[in-house]
PDB file of N, CA and C in Angstrom:
ATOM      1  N   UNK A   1     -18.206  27.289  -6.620  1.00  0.00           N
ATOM      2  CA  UNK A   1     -18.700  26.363  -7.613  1.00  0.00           C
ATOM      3  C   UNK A   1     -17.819  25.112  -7.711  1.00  0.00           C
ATOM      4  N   UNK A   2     -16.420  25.320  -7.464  1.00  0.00           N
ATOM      5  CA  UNK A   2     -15.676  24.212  -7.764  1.00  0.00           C
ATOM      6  C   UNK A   2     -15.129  23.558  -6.512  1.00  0.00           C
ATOM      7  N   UNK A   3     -15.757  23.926  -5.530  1.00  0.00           N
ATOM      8  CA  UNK A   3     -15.217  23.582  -3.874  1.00  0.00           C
ATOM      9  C   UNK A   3     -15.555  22.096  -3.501  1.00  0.00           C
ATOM     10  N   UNK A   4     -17.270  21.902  -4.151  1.00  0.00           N
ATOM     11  CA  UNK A   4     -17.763  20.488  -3.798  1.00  0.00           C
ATOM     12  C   UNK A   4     -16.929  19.406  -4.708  1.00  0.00           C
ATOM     13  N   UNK A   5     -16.366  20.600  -5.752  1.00  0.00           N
ATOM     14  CA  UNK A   5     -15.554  19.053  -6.727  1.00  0.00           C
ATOM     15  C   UNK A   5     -13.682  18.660  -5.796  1.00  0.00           C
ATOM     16  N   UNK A   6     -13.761  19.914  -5.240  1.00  0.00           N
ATOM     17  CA  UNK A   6     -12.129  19.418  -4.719  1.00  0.00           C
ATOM     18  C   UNK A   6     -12.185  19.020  -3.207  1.00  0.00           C
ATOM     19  N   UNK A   7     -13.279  19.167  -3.160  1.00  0.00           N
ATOM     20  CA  UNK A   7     -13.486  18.687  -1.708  1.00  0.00           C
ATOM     21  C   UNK A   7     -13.495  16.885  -1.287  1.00  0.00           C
ATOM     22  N   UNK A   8     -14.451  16.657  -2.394  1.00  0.00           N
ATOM     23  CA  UNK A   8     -14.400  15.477  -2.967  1.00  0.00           C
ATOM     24  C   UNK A   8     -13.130  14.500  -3.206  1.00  0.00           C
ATOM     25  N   UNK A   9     -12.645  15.570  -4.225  1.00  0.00           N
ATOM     26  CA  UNK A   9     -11.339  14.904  -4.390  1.00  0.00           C
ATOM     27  C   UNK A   9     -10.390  14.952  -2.707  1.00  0.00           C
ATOM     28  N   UNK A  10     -10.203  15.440  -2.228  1.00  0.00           N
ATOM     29  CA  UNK A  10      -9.784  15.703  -0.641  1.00  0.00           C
ATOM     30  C   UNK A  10     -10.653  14.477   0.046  1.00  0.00           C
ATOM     31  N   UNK A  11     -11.637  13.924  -0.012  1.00  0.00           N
ATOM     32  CA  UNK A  11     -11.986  12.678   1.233  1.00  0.00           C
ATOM     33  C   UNK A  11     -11.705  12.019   0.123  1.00  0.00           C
ATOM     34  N   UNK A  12     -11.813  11.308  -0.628  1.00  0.00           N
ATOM     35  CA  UNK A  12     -11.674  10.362  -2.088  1.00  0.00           C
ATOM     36  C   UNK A  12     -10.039   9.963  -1.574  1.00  0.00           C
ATOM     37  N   UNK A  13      -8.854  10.950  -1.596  1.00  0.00           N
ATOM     38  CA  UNK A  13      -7.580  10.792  -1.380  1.00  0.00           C
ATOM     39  C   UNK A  13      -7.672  10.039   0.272  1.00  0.00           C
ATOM     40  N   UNK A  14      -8.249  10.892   0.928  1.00  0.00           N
ATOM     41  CA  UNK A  14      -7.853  10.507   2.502  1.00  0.00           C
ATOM     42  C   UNK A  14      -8.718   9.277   2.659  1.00  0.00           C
ATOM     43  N   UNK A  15      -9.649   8.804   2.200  1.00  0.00           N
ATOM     44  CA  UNK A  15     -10.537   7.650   2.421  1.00  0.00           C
ATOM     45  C   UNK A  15      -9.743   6.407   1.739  1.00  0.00           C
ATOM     46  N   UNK A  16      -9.187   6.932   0.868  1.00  0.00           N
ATOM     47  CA  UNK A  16      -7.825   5.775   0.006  1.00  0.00           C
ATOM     48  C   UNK A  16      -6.852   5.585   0.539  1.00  0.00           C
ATOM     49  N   UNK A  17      -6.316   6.765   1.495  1.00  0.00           N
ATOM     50  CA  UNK A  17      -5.021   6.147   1.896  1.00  0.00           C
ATOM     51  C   UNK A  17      -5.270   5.414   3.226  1.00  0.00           C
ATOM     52  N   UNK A  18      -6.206   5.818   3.665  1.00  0.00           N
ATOM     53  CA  UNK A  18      -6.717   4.758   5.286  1.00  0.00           C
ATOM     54  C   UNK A  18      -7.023   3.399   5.166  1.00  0.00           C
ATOM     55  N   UNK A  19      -7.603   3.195   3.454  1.00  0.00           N
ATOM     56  CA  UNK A  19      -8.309   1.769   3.194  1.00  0.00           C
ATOM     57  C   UNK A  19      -7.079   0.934   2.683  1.00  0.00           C
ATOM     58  N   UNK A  20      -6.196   2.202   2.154  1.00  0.00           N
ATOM     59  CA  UNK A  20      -4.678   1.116   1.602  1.00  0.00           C
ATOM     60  C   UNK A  20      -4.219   0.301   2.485  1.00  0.00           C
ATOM     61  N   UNK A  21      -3.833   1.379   4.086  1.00  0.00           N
ATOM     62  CA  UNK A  21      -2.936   1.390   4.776  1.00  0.00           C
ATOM     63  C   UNK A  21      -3.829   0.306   5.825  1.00  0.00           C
ATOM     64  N   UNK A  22      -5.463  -0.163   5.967  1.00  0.00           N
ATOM     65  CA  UNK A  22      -6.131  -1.006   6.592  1.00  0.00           C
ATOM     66  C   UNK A  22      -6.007  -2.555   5.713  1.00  0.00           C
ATOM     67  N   UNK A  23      -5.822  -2.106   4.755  1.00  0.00           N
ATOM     68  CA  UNK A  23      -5.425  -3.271   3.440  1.00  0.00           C
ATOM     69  C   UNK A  23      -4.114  -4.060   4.065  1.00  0.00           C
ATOM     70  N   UNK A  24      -2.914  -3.080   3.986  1.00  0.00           N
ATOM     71  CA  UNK A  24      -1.651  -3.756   4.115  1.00  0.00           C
ATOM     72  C   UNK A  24      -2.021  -4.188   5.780  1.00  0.00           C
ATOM     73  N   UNK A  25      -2.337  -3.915   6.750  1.00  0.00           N
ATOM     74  CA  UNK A  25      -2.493  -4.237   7.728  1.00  0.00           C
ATOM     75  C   UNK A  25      -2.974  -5.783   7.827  1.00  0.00           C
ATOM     76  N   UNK A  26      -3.896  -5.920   6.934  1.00  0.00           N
ATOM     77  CA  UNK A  26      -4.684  -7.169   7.052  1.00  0.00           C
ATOM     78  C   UNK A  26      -4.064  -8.433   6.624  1.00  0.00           C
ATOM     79  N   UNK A  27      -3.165  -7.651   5.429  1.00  0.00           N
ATOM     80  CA  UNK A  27      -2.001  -8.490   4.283  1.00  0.00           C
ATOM     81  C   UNK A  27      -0.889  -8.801   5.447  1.00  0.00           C
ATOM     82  N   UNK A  28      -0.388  -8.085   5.931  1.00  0.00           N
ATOM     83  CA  UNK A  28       0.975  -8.007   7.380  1.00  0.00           C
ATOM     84  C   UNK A  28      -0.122  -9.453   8.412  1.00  0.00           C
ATOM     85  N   UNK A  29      -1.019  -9.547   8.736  1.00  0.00           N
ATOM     86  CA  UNK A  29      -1.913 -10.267   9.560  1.00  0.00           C
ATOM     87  C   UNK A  29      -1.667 -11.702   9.149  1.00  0.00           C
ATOM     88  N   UNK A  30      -2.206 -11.819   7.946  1.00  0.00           N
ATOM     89  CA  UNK A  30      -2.557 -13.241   7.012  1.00  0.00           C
ATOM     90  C   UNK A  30      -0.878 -14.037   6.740  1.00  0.00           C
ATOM     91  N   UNK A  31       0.184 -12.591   6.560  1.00  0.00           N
ATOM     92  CA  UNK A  31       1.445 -13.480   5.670  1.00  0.00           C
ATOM     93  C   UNK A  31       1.785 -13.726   7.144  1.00  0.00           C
ATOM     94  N   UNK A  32       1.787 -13.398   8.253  1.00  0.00           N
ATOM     95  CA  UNK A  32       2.543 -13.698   9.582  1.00  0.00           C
ATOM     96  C   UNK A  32       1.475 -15.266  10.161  1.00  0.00           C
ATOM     97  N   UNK A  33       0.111 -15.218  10.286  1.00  0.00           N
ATOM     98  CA  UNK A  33      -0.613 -16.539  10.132  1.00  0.00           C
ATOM     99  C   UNK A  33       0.339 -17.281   9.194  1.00  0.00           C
ATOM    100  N   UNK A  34       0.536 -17.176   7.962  1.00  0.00           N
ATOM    101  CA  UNK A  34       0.621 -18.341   6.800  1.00  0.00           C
ATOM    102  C   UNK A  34       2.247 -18.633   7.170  1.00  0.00           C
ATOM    103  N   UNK A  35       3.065 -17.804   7.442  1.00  0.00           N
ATOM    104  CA  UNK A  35       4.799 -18.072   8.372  1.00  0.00           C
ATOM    105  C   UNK A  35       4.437 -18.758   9.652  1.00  0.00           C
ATOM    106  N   UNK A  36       3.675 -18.750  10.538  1.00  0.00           N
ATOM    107  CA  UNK A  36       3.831 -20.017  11.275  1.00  0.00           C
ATOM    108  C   UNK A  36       2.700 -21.124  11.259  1.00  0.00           C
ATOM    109  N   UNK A  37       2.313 -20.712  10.657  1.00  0.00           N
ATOM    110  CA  UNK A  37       1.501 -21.903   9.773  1.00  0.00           C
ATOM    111  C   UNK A  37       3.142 -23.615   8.778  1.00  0.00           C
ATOM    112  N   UNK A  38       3.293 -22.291   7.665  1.00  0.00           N
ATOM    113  CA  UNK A  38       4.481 -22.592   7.458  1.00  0.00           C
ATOM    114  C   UNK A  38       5.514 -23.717   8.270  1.00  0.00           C
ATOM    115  N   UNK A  39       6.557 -22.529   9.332  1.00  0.00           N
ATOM    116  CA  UNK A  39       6.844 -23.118  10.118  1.00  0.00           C
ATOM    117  C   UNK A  39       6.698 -24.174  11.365  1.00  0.00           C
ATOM    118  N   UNK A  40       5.421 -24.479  11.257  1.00  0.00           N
ATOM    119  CA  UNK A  40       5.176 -25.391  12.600  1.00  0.00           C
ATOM    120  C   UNK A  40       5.047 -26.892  11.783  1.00  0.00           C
ATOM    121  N   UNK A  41       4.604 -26.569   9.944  1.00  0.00           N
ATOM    122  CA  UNK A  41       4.709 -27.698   9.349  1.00  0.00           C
ATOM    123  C   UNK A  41       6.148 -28.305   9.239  1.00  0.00           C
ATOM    124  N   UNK A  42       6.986 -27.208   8.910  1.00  0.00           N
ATOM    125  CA  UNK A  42       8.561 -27.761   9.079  1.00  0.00           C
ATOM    126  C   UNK A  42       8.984 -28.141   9.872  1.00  0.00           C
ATOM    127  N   UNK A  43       8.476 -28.156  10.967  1.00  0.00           N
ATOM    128  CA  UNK A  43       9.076 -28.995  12.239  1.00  0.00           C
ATOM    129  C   UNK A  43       8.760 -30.224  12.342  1.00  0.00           C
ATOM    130  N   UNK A  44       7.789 -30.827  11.472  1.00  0.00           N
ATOM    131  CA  UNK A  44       7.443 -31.959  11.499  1.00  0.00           C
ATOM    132  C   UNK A  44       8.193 -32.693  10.029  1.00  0.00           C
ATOM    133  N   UNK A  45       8.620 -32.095   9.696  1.00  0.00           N
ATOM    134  CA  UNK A  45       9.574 -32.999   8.511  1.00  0.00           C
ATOM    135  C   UNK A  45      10.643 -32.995   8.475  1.00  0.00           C
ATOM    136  N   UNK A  46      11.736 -34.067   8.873  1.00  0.00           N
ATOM    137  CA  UNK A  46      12.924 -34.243   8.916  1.00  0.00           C
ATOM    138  C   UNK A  46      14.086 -33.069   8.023  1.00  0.00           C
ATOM    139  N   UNK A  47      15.479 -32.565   8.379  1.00  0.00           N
ATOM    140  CA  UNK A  47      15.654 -31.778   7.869  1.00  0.00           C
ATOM    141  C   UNK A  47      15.031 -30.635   7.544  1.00  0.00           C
ATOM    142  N   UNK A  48      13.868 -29.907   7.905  1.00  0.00           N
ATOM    143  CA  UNK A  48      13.194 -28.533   7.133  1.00  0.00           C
ATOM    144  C   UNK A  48      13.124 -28.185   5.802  1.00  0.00           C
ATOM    145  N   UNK A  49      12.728 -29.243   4.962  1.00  0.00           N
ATOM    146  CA  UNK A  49      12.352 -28.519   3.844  1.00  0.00           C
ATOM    147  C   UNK A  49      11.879 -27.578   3.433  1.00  0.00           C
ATOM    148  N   UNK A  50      10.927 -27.246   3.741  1.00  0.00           N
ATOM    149  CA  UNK A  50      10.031 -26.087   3.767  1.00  0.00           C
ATOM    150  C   UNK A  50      10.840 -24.519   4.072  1.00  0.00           C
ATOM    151  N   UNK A  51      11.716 -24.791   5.046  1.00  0.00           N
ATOM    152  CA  UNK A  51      12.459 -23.861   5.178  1.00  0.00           C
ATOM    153  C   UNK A  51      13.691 -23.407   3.780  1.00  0.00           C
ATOM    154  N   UNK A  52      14.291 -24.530   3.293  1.00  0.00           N
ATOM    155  CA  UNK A  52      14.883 -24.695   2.819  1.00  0.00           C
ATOM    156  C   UNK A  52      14.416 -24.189   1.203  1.00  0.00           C
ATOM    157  N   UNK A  53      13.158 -24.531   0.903  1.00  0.00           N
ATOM    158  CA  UNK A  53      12.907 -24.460  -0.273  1.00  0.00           C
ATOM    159  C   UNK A  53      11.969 -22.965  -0.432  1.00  0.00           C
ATOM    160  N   UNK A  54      11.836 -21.929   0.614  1.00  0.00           N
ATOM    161  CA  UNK A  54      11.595 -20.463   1.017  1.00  0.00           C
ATOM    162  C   UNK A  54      12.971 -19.786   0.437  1.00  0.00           C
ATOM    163  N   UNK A  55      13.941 -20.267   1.155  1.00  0.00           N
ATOM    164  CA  UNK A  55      15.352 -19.850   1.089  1.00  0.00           C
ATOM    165  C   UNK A  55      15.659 -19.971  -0.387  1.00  0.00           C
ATOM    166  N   UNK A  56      15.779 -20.573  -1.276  1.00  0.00           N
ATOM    167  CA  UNK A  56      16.135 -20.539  -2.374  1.00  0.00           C
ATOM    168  C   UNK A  56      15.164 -19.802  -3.132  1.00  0.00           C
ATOM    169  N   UNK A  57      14.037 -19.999  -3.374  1.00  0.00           N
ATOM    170  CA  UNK A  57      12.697 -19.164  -3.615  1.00  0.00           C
ATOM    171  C   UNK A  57      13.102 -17.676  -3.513  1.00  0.00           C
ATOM    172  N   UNK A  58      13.684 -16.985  -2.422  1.00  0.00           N
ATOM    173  CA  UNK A  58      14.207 -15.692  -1.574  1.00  0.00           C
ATOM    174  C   UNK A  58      15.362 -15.378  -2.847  1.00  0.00           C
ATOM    175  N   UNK A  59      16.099 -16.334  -2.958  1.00  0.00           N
ATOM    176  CA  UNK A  59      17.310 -16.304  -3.399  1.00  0.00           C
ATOM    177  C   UNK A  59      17.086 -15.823  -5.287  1.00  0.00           C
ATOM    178  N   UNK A  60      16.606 -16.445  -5.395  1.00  0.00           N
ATOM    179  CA  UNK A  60      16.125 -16.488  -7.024  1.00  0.00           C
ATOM    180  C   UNK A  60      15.089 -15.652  -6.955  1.00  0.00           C
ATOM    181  N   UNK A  61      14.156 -14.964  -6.310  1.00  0.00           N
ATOM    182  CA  UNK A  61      13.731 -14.027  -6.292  1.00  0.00           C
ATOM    183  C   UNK A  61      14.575 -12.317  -6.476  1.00  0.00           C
ATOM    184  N   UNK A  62      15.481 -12.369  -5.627  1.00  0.00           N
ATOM    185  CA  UNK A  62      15.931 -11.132  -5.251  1.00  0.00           C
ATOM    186  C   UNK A  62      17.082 -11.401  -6.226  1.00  0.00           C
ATOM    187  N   UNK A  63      17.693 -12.491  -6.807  1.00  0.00           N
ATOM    188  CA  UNK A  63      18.615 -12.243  -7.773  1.00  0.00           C
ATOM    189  C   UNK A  63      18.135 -11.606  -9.464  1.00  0.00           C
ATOM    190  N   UNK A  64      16.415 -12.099  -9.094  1.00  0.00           N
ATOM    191  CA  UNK A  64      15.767 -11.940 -10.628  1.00  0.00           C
ATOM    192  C   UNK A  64      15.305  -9.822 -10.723  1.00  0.00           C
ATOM    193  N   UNK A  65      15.782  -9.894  -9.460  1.00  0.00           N
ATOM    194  CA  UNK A  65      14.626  -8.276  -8.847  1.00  0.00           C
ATOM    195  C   UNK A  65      15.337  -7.685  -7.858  1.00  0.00           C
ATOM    196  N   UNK A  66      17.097  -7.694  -8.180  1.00  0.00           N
ATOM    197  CA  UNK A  66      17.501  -7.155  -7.203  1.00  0.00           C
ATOM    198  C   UNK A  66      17.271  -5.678  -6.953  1.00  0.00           C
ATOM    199  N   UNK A  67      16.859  -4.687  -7.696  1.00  0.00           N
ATOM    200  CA  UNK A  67      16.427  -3.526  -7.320  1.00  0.00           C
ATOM    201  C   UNK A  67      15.030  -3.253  -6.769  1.00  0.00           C
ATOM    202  N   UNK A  68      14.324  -4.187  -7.459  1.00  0.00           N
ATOM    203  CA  UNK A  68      12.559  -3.698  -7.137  1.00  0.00           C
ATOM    204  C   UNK A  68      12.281  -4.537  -5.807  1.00  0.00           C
ATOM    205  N   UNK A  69      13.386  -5.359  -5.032  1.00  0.00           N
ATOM    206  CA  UNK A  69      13.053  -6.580  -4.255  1.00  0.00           C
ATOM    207  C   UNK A  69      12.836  -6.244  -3.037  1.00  0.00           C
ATOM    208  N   UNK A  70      13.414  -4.642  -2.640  1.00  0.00           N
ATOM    209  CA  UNK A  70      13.217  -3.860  -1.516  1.00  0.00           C
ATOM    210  C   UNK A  70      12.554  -3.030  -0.747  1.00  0.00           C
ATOM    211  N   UNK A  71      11.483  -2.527  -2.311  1.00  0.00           N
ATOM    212  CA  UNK A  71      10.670  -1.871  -2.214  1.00  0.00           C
ATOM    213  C   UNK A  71       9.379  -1.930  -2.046  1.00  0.00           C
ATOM    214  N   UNK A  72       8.382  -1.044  -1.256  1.00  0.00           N
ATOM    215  CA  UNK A  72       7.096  -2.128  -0.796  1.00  0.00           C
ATOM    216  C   UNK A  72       5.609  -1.100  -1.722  1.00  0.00           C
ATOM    217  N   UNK A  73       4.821  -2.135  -2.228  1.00  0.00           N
ATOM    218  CA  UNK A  73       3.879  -1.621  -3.062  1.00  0.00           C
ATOM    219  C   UNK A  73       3.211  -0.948  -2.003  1.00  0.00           C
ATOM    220  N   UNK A  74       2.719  -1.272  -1.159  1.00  0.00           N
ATOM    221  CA  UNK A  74       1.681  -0.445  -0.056  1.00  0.00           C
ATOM    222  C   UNK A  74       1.897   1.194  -0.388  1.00  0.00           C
ATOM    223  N   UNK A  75       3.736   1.023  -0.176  1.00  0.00           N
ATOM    224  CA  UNK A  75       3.981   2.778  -0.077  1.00  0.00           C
ATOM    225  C   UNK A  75       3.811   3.187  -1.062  1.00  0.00           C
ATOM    226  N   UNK A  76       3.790   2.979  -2.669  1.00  0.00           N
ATOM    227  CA  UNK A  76       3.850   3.513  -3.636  1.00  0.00           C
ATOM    228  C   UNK A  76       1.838   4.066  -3.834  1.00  0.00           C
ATOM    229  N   UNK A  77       1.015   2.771  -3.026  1.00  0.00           N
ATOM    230  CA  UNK A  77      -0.273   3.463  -3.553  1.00  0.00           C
ATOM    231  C   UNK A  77      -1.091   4.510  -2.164  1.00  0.00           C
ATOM    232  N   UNK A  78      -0.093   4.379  -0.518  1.00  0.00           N
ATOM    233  CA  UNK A  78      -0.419   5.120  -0.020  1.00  0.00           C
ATOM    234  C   UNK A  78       0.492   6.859  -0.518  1.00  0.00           C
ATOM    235  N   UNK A  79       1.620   6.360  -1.336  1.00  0.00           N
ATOM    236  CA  UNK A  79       1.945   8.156  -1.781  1.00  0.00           C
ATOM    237  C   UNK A  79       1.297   8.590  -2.625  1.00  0.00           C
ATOM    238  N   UNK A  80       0.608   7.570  -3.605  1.00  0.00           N
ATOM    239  CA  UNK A  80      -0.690   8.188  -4.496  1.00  0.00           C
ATOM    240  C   UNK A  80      -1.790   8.580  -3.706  1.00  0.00           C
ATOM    241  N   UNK A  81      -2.431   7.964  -2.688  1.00  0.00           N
ATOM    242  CA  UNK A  81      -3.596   8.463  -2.146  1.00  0.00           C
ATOM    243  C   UNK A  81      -3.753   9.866  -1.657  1.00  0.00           C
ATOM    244  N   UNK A  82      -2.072   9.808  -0.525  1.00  0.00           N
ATOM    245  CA  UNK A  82      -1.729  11.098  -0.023  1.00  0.00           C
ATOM    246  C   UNK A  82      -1.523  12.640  -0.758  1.00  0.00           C
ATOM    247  N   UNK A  83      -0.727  11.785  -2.334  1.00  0.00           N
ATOM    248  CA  UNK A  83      -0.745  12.670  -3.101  1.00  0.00           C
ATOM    249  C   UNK A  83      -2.172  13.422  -3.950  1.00  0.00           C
ATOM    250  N   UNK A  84      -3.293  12.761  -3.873  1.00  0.00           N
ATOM    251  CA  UNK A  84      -4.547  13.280  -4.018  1.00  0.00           C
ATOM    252  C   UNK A  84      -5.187  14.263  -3.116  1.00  0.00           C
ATOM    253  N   UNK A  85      -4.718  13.633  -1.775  1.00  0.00           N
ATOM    254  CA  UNK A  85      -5.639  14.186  -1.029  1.00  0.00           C
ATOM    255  C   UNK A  85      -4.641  15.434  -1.096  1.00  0.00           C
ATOM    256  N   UNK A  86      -3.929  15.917  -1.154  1.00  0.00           N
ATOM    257  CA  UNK A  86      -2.621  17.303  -1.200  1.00  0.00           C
ATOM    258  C   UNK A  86      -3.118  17.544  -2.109  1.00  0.00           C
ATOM    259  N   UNK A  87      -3.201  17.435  -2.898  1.00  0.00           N
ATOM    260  CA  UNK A  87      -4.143  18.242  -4.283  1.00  0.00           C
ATOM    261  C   UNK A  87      -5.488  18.404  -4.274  1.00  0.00           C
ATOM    262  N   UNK A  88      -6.570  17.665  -3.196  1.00  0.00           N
ATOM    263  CA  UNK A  88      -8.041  18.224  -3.091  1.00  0.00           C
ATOM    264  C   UNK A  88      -7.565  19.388  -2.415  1.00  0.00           C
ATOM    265  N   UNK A  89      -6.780  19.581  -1.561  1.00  0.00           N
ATOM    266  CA  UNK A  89      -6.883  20.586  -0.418  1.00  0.00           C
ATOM    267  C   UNK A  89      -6.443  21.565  -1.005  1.00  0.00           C
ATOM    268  N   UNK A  90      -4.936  21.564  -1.886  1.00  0.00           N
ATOM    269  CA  UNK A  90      -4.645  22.862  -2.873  1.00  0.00           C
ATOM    270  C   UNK A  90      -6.011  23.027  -3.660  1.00  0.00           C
ATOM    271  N   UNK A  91      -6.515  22.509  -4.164  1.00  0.00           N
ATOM    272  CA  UNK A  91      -7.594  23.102  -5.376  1.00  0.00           C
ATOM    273  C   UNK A  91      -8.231  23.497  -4.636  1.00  0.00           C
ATOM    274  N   UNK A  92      -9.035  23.067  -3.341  1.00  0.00           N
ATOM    275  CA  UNK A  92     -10.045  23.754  -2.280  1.00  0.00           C
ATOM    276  C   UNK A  92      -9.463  24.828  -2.060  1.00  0.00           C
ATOM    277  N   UNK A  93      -8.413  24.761  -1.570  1.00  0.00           N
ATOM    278  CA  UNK A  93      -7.954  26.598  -1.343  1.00  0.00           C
ATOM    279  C   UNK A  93      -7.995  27.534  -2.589  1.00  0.00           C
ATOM    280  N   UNK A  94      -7.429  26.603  -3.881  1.00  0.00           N
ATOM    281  CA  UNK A  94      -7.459  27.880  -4.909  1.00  0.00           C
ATOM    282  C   UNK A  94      -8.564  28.399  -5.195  1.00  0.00           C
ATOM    283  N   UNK A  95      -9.973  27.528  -4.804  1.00  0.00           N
ATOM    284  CA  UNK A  95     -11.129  27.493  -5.103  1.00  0.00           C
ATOM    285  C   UNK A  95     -11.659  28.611  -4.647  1.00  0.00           C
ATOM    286  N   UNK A  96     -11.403  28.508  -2.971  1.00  0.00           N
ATOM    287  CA  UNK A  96     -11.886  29.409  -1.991  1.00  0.00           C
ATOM    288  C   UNK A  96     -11.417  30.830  -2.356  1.00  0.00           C
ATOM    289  N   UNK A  97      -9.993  31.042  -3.012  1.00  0.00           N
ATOM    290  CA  UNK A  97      -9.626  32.492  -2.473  1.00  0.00           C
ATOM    291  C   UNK A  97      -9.251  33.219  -3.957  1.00  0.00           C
ATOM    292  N   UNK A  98      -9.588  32.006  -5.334  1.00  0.00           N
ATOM    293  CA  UNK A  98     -10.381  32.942  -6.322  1.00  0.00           C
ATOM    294  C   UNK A  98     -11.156  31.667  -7.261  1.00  0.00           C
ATOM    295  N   UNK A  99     -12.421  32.053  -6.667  1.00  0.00           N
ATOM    296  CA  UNK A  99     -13.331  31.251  -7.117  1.00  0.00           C
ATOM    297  C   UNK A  99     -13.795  31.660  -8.690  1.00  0.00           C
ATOM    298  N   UNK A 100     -14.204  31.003  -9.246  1.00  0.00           N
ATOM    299  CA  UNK A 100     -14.695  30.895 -10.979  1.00  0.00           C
ATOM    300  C   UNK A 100     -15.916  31.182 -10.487  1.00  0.00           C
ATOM    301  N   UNK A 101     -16.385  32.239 -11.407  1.00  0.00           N
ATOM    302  CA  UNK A 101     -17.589  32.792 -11.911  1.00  0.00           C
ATOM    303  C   UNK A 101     -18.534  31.895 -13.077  1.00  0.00           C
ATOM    304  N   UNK A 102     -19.616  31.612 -12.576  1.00  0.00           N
ATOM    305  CA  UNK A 102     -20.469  31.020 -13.585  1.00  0.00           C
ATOM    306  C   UNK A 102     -20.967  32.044 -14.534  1.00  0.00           C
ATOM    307  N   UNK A 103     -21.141  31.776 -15.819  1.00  0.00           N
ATOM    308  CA  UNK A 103     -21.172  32.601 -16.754  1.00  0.00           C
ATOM    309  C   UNK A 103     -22.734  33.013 -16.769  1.00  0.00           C
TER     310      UNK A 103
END
């Protein structure tokens, strides 16, 4: 009775962590476009500003966030996904090997 509900929950988890992990892929794609995008404009302006004003940006960033500045969101919502889908599959098993009686 409760197999189609944790089963569910089991592709729901694994269908989330593939779409996260196709997500950050696309995000990794676009910020590496927009860096030499970036950079090919700095080559055309005396001194590198552009470079220059990343660098401080970096700087005042990671001084405002020096703990959280290392850490990457992708992983925090692919260990939630993963962590779902580990729990459809436990409940599917608890399901399977003592199933609830409908009254």
């Amino acid at each position: 009775m409760d197999l189609p509900l944790t089963f569910l929950l089991f592709v729901l988890g694994g269908f989330g962590a593939i779409f996260s992990a196709k997500h950050y892929e696309r995000f990794c794609l676009h910020t590496e476009r927009a860096r030499r995008y970036r950079d090919e404009l700095d080559a055309l302006f005396p001194g590198s500003p552009l470079k220059r004003l990343k660098g401080d940006a970096d700087a005042a960033h990671k001084k405002e966030f020096p703990k959280l500045n290392d850490l990457r969101l992708n992983r925090f919502w692919l260990f939630l996904y993963i962590l779902i889908t580990v729990l459809g599959f436990i409940l599917s098993c608890v399901a399977v090997v003592s199933p609830l009686k409908a009254p």
